[in-house]
PDB file of N, CA and C in Angstrom:
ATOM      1  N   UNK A   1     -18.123 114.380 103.399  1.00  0.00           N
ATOM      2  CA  UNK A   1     -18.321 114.347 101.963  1.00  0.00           C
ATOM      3  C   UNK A   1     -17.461 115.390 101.252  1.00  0.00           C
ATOM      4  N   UNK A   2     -16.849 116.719 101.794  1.00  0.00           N
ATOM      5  CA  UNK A   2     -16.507 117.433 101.371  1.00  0.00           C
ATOM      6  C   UNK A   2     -14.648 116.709 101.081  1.00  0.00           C
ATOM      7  N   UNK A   3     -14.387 116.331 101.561  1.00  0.00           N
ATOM      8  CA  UNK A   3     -12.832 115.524 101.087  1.00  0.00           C
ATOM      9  C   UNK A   3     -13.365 114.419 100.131  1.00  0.00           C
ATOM     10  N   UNK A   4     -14.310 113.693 100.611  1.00  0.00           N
ATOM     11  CA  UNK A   4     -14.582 112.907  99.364  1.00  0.00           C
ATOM     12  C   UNK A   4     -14.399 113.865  98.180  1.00  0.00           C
ATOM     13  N   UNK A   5     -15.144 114.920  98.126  1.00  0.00           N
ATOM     14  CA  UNK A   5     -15.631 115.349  96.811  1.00  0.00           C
ATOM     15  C   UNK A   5     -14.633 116.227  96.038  1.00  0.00           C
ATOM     16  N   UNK A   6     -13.569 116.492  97.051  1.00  0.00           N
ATOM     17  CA  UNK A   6     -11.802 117.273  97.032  1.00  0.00           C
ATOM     18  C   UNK A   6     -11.761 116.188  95.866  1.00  0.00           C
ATOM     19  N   UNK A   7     -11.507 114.879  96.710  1.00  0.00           N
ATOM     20  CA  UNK A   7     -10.260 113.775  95.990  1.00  0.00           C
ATOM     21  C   UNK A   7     -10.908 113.246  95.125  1.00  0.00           C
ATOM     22  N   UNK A   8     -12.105 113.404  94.940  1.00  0.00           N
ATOM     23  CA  UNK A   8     -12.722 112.588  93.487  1.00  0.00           C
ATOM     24  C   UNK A   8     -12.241 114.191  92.333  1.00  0.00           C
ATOM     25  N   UNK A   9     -12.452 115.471  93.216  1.00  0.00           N
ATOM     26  CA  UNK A   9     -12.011 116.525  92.219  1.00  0.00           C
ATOM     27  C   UNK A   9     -10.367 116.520  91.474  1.00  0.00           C
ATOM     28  N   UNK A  10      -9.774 116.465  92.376  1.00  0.00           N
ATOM     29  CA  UNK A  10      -8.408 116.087  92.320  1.00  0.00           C
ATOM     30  C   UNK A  10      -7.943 114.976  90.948  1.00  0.00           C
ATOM     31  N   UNK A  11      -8.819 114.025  91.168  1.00  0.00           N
ATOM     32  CA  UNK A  11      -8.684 113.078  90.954  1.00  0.00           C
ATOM     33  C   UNK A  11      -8.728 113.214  89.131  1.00  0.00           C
ATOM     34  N   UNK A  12     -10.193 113.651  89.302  1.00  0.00           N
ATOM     35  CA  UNK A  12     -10.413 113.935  87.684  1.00  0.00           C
ATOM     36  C   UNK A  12      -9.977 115.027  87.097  1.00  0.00           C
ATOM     37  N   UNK A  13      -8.864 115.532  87.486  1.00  0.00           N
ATOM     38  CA  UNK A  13      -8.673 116.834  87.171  1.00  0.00           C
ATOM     39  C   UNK A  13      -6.722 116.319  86.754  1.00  0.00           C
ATOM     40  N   UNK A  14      -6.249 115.495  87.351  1.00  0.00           N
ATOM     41  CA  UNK A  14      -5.068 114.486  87.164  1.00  0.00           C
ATOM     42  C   UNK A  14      -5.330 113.658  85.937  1.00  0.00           C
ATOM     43  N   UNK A  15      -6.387 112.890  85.959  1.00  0.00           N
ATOM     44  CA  UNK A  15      -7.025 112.056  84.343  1.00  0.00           C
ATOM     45  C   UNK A  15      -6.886 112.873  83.430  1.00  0.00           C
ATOM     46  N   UNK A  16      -7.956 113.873  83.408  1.00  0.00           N
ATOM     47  CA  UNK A  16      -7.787 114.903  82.410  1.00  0.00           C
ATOM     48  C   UNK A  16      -6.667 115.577  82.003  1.00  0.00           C
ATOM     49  N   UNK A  17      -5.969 115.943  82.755  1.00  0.00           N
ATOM     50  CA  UNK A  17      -3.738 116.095  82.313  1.00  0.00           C
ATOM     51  C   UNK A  17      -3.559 115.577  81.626  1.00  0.00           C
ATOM     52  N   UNK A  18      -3.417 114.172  82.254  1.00  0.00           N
ATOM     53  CA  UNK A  18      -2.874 113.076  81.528  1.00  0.00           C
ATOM     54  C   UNK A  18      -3.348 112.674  80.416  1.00  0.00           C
ATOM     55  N   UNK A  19      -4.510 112.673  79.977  1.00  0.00           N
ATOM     56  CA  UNK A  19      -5.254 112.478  78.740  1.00  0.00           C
ATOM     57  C   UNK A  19      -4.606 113.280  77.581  1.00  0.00           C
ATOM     58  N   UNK A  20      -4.609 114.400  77.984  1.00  0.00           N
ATOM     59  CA  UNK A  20      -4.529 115.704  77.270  1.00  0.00           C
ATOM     60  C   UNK A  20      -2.551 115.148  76.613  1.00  0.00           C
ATOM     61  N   UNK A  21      -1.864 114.750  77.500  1.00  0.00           N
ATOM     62  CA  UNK A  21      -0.806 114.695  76.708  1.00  0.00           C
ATOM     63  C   UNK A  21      -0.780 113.249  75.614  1.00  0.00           C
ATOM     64  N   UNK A  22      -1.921 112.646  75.581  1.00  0.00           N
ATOM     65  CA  UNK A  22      -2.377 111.574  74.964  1.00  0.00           C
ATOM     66  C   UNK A  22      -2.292 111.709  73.940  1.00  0.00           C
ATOM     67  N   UNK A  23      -3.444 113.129  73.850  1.00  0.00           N
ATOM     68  CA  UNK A  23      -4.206 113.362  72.612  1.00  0.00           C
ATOM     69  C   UNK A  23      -3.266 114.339  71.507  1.00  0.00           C
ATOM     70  N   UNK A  24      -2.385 114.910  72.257  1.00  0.00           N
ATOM     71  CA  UNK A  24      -1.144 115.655  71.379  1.00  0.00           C
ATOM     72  C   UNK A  24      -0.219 114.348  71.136  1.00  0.00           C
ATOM     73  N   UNK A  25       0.108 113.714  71.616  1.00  0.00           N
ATOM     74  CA  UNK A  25       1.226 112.802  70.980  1.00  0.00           C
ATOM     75  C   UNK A  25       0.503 112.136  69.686  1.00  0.00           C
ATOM     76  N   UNK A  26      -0.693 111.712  69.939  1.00  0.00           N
ATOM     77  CA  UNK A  26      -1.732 110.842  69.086  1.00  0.00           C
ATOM     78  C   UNK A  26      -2.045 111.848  67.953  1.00  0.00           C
ATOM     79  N   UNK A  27      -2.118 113.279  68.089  1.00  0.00           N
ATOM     80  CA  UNK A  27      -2.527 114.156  66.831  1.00  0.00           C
ATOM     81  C   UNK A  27      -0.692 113.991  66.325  1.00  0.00           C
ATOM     82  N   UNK A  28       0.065 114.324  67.158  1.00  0.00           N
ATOM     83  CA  UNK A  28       1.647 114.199  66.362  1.00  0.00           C
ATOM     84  C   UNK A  28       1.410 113.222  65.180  1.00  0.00           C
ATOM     85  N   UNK A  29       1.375 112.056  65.662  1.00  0.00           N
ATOM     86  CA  UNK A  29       1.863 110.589  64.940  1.00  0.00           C
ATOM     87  C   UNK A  29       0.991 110.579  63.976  1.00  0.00           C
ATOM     88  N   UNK A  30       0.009 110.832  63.996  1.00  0.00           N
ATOM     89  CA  UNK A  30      -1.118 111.372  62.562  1.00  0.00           C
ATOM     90  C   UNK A  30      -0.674 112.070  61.372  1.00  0.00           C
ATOM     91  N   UNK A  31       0.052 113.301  61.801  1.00  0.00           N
ATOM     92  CA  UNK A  31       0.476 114.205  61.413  1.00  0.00           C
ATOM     93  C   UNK A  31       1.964 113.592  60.606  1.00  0.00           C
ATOM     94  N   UNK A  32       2.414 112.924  61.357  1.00  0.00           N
ATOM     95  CA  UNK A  32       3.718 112.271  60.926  1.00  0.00           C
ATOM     96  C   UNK A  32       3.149 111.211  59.951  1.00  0.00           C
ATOM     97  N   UNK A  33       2.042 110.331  60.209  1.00  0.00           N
ATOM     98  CA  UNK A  33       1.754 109.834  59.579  1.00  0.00           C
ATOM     99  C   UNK A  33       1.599 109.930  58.312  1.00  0.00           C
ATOM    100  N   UNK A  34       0.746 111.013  57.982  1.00  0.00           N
ATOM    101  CA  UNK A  34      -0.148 112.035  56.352  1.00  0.00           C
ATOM    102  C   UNK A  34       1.653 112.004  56.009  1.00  0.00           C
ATOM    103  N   UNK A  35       2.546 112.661  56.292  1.00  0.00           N
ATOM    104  CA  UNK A  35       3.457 113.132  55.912  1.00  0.00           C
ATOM    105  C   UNK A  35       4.294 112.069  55.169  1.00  0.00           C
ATOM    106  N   UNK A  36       4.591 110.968  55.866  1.00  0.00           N
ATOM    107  CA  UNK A  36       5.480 109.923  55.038  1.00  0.00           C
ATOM    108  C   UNK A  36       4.150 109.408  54.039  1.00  0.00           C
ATOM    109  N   UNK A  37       2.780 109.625  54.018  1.00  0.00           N
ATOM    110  CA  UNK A  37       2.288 108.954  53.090  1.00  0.00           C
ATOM    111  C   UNK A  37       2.191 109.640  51.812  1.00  0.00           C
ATOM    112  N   UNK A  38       2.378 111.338  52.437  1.00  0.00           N
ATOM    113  CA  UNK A  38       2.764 111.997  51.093  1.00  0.00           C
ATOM    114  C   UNK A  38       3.979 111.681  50.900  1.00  0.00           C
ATOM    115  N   UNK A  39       5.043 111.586  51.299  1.00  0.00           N
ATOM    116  CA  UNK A  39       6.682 111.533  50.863  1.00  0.00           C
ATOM    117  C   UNK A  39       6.408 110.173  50.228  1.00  0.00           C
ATOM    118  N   UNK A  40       5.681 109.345  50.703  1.00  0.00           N
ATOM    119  CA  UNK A  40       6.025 107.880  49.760  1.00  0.00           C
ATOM    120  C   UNK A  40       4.952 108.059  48.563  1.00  0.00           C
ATOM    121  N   UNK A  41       4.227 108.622  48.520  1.00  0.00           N
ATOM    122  CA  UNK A  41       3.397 108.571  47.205  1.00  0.00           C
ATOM    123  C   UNK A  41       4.475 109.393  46.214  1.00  0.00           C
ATOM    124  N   UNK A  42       5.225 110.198  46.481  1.00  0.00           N
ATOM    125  CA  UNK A  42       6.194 111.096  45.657  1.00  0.00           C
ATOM    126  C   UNK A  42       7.113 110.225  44.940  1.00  0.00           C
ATOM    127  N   UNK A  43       7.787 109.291  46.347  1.00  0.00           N
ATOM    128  CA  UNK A  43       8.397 108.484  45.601  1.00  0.00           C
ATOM    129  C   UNK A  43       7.909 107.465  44.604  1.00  0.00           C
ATOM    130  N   UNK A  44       6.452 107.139  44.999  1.00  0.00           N
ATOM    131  CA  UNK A  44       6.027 106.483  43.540  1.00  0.00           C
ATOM    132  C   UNK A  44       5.885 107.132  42.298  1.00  0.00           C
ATOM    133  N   UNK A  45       5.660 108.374  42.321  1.00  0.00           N
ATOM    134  CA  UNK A  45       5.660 109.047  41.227  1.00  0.00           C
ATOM    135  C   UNK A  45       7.057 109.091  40.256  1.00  0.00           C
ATOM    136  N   UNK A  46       8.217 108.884  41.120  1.00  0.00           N
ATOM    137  CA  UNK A  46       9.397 108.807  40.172  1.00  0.00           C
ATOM    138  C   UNK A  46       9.456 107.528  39.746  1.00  0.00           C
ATOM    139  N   UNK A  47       9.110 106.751  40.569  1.00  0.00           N
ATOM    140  CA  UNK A  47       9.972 105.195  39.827  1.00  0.00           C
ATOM    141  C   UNK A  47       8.819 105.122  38.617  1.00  0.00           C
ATOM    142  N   UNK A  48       7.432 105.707  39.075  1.00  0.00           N
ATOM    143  CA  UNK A  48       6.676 105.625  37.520  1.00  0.00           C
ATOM    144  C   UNK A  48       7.025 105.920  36.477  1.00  0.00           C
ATOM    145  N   UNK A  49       8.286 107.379  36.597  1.00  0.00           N
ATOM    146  CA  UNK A  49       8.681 107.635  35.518  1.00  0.00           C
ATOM    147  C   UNK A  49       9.739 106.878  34.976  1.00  0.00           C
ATOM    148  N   UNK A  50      10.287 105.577  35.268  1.00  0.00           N
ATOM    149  CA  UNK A  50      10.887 104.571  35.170  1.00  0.00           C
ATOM    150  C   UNK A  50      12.516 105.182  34.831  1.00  0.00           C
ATOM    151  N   UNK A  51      12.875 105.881  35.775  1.00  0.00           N
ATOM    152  CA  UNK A  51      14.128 106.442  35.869  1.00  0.00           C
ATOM    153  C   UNK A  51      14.639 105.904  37.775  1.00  0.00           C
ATOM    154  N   UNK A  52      15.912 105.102  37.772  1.00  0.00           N
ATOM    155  CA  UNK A  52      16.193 104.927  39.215  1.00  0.00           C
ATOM    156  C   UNK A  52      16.382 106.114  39.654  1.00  0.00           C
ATOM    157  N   UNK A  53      16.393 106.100  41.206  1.00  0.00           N
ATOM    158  CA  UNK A  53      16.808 107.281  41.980  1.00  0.00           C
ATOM    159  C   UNK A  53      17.481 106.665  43.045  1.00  0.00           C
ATOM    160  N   UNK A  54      18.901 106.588  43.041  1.00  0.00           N
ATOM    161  CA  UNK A  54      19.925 105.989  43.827  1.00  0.00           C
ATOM    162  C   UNK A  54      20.513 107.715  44.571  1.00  0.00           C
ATOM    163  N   UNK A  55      20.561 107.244  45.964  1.00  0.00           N
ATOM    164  CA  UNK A  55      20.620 108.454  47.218  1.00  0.00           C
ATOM    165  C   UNK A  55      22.472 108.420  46.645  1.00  0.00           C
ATOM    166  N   UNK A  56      23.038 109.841  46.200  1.00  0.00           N
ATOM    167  CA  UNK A  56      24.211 110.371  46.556  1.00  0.00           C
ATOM    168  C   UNK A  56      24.600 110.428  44.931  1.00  0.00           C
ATOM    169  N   UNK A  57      23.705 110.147  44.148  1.00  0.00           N
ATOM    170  CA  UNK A  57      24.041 109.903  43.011  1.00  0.00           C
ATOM    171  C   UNK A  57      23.307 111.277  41.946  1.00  0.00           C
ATOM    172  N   UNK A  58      24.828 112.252  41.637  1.00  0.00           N
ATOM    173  CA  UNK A  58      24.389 113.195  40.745  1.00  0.00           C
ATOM    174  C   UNK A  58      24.097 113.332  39.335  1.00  0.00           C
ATOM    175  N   UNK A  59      23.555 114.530  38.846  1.00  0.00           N
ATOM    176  CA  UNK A  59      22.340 114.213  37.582  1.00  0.00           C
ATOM    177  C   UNK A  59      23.622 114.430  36.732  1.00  0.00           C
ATOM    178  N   UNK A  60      24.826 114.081  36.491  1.00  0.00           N
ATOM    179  CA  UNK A  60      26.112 113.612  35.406  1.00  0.00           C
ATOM    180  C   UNK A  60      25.900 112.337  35.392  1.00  0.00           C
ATOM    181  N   UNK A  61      26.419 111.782  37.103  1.00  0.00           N
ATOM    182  CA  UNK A  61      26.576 110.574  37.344  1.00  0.00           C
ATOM    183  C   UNK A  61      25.319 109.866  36.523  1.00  0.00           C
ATOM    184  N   UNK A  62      24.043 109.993  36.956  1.00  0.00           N
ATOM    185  CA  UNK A  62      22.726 109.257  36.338  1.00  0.00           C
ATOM    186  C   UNK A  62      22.435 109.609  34.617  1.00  0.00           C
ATOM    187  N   UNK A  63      23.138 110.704  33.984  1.00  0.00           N
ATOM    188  CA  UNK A  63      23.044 110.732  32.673  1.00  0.00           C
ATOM    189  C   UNK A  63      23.674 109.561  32.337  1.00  0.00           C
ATOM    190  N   UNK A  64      24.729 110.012  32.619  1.00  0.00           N
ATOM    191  CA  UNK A  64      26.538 108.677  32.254  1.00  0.00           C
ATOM    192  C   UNK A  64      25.571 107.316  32.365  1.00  0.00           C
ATOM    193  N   UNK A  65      25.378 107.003  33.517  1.00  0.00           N
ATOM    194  CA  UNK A  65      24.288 105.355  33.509  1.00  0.00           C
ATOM    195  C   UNK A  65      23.129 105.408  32.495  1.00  0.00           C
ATOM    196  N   UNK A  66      22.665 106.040  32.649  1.00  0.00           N
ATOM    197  CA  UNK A  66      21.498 106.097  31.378  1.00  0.00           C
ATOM    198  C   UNK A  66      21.558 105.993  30.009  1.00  0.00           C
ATOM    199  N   UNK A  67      23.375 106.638  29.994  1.00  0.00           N
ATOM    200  CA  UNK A  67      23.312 106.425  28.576  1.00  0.00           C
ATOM    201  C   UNK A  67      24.429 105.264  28.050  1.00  0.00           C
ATOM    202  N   UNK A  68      25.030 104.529  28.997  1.00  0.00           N
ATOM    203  CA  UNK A  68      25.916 103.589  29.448  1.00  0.00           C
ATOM    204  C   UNK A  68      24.433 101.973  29.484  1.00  0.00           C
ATOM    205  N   UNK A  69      23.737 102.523  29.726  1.00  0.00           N
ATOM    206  CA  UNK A  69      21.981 101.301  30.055  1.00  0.00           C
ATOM    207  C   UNK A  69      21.458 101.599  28.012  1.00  0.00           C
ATOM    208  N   UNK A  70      21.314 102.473  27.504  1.00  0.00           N
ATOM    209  CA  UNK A  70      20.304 103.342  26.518  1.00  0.00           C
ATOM    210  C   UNK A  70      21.600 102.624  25.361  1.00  0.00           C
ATOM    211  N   UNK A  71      22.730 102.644  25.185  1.00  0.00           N
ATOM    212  CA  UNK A  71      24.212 101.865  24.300  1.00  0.00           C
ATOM    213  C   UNK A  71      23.901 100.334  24.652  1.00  0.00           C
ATOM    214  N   UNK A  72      23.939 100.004  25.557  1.00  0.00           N
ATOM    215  CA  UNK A  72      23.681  98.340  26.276  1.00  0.00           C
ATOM    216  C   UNK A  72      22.404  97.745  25.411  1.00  0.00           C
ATOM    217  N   UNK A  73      21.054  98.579  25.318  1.00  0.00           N
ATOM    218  CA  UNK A  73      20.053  98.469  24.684  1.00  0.00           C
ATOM    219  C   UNK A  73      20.196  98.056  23.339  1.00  0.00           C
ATOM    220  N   UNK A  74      21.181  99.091  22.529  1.00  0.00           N
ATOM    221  CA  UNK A  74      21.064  99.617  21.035  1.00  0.00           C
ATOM    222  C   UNK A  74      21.476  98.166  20.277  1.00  0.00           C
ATOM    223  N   UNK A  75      22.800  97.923  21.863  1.00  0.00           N
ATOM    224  CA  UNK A  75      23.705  96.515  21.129  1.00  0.00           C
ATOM    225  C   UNK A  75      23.115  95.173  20.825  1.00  0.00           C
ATOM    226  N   UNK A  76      21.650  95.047  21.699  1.00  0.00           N
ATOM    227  CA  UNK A  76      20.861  93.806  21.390  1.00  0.00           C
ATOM    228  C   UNK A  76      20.249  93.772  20.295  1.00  0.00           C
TER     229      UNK A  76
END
């Protein structure tokens, strides 16, 4: 009984490892999770303010369109 009771020790003591790197990958992806759901609620907050936000595009560049869109308006 005493090797039985080794390899059942062994045994659960290998599960429990392995679990354990489970439960950190699984708290990661959580964590990653909250995070893009804050980054995407942010981004709803701009398009609410009904201004685009095009990636590489500086705050000249987006005046110039705005007021190139705001002339386009005036002419209808």
């Amino acid at each position: 009984m005493t090797v039985r009771r080794a390899t059942l020790a062994l045994s659960l003591l290998a599960v429990a490892l392995s679990v354990q790197g489970c439960l950190a990958v699984a708290a990661g992806g959580a964590v990653v999770g909250a995070t893009g759901a804050v980054v995407g609620t942010g981004a709803k907050v701009v398009v609410a303010t009904g201004k685009a936000v095009i990636p590489g595009e500086s705050k000249k560049d987006r005046e110039k369109r705005e007021f190139k869109e705001w002339k386009k308006q005036q002419g209808d």
